[in-house]
Structure formats: structure tokens, C-alpha cells
C-alpha atoms as a PDB file:
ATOM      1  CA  UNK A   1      41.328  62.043  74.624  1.00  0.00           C
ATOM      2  CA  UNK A   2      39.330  64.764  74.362  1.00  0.00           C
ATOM      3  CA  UNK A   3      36.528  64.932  76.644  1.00  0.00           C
ATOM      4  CA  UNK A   4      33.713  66.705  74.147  1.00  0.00           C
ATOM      5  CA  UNK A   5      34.747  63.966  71.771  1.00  0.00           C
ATOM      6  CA  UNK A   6      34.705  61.033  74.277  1.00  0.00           C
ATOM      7  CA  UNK A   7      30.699  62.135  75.525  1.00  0.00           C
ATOM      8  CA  UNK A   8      29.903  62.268  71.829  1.00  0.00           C
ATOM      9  CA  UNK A   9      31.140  58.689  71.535  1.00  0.00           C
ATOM     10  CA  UNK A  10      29.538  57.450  74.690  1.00  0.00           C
ATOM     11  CA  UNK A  11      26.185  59.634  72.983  1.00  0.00           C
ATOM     12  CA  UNK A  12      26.684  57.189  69.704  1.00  0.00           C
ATOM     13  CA  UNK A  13      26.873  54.393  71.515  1.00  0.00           C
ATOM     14  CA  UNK A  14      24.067  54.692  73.498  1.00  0.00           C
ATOM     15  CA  UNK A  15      21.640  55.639  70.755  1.00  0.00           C
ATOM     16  CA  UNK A  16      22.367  52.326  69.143  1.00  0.00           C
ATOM     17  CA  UNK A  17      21.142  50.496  72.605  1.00  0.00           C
ATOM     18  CA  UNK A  18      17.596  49.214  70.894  1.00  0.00           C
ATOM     19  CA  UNK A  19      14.314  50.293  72.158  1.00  0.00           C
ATOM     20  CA  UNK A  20      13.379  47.666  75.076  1.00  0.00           C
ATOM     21  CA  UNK A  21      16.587  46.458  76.115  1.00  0.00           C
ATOM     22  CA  UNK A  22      19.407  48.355  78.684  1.00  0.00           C
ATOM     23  CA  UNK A  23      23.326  47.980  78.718  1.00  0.00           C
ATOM     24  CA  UNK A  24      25.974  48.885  81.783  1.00  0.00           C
ATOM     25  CA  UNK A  25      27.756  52.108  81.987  1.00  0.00           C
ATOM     26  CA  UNK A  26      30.993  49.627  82.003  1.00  0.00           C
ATOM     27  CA  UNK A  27      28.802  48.294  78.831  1.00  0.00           C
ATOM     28  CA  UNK A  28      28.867  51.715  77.410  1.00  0.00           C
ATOM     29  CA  UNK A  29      32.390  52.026  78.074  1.00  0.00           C
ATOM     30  CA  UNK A  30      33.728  49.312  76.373  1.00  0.00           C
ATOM     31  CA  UNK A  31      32.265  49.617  73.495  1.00  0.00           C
ATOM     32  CA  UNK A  32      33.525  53.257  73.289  1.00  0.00           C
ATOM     33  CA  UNK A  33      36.865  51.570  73.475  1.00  0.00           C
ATOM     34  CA  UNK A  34      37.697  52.499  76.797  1.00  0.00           C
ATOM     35  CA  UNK A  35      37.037  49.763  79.388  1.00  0.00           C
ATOM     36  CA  UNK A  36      37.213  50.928  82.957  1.00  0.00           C
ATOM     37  CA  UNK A  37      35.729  54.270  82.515  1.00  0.00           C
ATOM     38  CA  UNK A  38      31.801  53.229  83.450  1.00  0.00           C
ATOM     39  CA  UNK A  39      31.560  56.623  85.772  1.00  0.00           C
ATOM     40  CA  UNK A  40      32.648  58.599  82.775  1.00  0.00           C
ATOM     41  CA  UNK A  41      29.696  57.621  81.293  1.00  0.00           C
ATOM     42  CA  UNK A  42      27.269  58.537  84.250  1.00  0.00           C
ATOM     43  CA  UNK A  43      29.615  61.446  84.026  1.00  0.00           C
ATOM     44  CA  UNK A  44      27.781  62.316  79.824  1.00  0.00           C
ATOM     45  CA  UNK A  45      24.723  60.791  80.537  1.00  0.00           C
ATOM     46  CA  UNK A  46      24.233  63.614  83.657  1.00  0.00           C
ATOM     47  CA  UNK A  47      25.838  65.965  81.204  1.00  0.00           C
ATOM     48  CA  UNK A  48      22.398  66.048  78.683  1.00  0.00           C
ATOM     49  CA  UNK A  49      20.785  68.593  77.777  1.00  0.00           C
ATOM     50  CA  UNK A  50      17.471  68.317  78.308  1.00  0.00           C
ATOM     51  CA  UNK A  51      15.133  67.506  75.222  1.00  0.00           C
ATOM     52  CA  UNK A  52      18.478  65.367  74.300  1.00  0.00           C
ATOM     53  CA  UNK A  53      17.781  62.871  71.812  1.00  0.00           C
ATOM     54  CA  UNK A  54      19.684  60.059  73.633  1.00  0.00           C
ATOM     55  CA  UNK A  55      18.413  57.884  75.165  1.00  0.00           C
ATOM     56  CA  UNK A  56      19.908  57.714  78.608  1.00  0.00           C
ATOM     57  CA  UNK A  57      17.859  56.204  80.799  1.00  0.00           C
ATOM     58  CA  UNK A  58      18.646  52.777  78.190  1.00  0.00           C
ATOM     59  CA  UNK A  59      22.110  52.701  80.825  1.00  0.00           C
ATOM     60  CA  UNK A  60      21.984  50.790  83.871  1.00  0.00           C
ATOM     61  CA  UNK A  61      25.009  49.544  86.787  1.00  0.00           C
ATOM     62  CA  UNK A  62      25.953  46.321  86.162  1.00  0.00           C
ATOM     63  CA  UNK A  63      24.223  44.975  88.696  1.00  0.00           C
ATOM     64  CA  UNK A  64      21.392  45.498  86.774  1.00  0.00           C
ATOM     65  CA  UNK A  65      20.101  48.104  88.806  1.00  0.00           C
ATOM     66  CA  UNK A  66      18.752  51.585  88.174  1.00  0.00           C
ATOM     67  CA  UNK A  67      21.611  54.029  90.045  1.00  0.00           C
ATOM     68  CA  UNK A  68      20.031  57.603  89.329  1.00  0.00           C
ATOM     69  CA  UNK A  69      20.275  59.829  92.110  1.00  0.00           C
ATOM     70  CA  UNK A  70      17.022  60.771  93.598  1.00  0.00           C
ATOM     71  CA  UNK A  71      13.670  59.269  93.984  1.00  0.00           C
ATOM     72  CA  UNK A  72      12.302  61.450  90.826  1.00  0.00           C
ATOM     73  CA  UNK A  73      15.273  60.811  88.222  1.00  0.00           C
ATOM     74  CA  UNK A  74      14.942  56.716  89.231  1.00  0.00           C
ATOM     75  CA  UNK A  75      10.896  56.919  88.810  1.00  0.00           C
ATOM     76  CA  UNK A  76      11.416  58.751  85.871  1.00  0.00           C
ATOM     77  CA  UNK A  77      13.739  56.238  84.345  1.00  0.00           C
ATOM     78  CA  UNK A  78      11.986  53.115  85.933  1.00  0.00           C
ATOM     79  CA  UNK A  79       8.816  54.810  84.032  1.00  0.00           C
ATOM     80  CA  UNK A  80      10.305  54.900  80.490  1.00  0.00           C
ATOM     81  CA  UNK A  81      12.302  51.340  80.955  1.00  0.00           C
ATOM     82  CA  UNK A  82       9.002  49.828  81.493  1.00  0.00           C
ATOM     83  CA  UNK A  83       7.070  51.790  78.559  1.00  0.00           C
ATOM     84  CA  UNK A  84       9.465  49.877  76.734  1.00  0.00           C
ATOM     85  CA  UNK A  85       8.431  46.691  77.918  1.00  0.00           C
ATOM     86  CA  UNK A  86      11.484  45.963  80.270  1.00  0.00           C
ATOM     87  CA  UNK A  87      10.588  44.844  83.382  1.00  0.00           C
ATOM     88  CA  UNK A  88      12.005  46.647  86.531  1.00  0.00           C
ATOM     89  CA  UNK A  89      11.737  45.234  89.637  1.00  0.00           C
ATOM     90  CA  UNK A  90       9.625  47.970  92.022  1.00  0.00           C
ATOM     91  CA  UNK A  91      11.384  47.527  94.769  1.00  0.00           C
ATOM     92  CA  UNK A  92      15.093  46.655  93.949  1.00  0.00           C
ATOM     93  CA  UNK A  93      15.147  49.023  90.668  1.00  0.00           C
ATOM     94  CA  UNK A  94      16.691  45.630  89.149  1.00  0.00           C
ATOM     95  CA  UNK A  95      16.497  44.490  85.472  1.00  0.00           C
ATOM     96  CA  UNK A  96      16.875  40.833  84.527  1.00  0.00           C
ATOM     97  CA  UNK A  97      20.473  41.567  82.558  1.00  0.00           C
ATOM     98  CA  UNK A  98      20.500  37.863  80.807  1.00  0.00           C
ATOM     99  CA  UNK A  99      17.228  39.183  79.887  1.00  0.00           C
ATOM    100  CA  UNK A 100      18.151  42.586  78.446  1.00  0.00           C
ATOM    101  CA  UNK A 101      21.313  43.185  77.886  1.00  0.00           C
ATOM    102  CA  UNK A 102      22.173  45.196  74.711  1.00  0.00           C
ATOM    103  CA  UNK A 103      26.286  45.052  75.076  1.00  0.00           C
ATOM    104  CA  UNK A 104      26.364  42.069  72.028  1.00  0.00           C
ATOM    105  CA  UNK A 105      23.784  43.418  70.028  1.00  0.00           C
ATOM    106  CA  UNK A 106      25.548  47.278  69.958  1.00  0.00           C
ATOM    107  CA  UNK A 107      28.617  45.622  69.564  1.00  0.00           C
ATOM    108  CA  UNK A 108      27.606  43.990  66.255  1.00  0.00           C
ATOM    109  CA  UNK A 109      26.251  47.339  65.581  1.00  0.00           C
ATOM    110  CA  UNK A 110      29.825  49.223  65.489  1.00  0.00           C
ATOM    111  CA  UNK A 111      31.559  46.209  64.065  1.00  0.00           C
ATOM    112  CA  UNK A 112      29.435  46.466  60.508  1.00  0.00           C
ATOM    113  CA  UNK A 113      29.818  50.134  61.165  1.00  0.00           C
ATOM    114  CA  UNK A 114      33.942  50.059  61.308  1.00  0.00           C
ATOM    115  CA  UNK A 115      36.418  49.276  58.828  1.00  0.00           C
END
């Protein structure tokens, strides 16, 4: 597996996550095919260039909680998470995943999308 090709997938996948709603980096991963690689995906996500038309901060840890390192990159992604109307908790950085969870939804998605 190419790893250009891999971030391109984990790109796709992550601009299908709908406005509003989140999904895991093990989310992310799975649905690229390749379960078990959730810090790959931190690993594309940090990767971005910026002005990046992907919406990364849509990718949270399964614990529902905003992992960005710093205080900055986790305000800034708190910020845009609740523009969207998803509620963050201000002082866990948790998201209600019953609530928001996009993994089902993308994964209809790519199955219409596949042959």
C-alpha cells in the first residue's frame, strides 16, 4: 500500500463525513478498508495542507473526544465542530458519539459508490 494513495483514501473518506456530524480515526480507517490503522489517519489528517478542502477537524478518538495537540489546534477544531451545530463538551472536548456518529452514514456512502 502505497502511502500517497492510502492519505488520498483516508482524504475521500473524510469528505463524505456530512456537515454536523464527526466519525473516529478507527472510523476513518475502516472504512478505508484498513481496520487498525486509526493513527495513520491522525498521521493524513496532520499531513494537510493548509487551505485543504477536507474537512479534518469532522475526525474525532473514539472516545468521542477532541485529541489535537495543543490548546489552539483543539479550540480551533472545538470552534468549527460547534459552527456546525455539534455540541462539544467545554471542558472534556467530548462529543455525544450515539449522537453524531457518521461511520453508518459514510459507509452507505461508499457502498452505492462501489461495484
Amino acid at each position: 500500500m502505497a502511502v500517497h494513495n492510502f492519505y488520498q483514501q483516508i482524504y475521500e473518506v473524510v469528505k463524505l463525513i456530512p456537515r454536523g456530524m464527526v466519525m473516529s480515526y478507527g472510523g476513518v480507517a475502516r472504512q478505508c478498508g484498513h481496520p487498525g490503522l486509526a493513527r495513520s489517519v491522525g498521521y493524513a489528517l496532520h499531513a494537510l495542507q493548509p487551505g485543504a478542502r477536507v474537512p479534518w477537524w469532522r475526525v474525532i478518538n473514539s472516545a468521542g473526544r477532541i485529541s489535537i495537540p495543543g490548546a489552539e489546534a483543539s479550540d480551533t477544531q472545538r470552534s468549527k465542530l460547534q459552527a456546525e451545530g455539534v455540541v462539544v463538551d467545554a471542558e472534556t472536548l467530548r462529543v455525544d458519539m450515539r449522537a453524531y456518529d457518521a461511520e453508518m452514514i459514510v459507509y452507505e456512502k461508499l457502498r452505492r459508490r462501489r461495484p
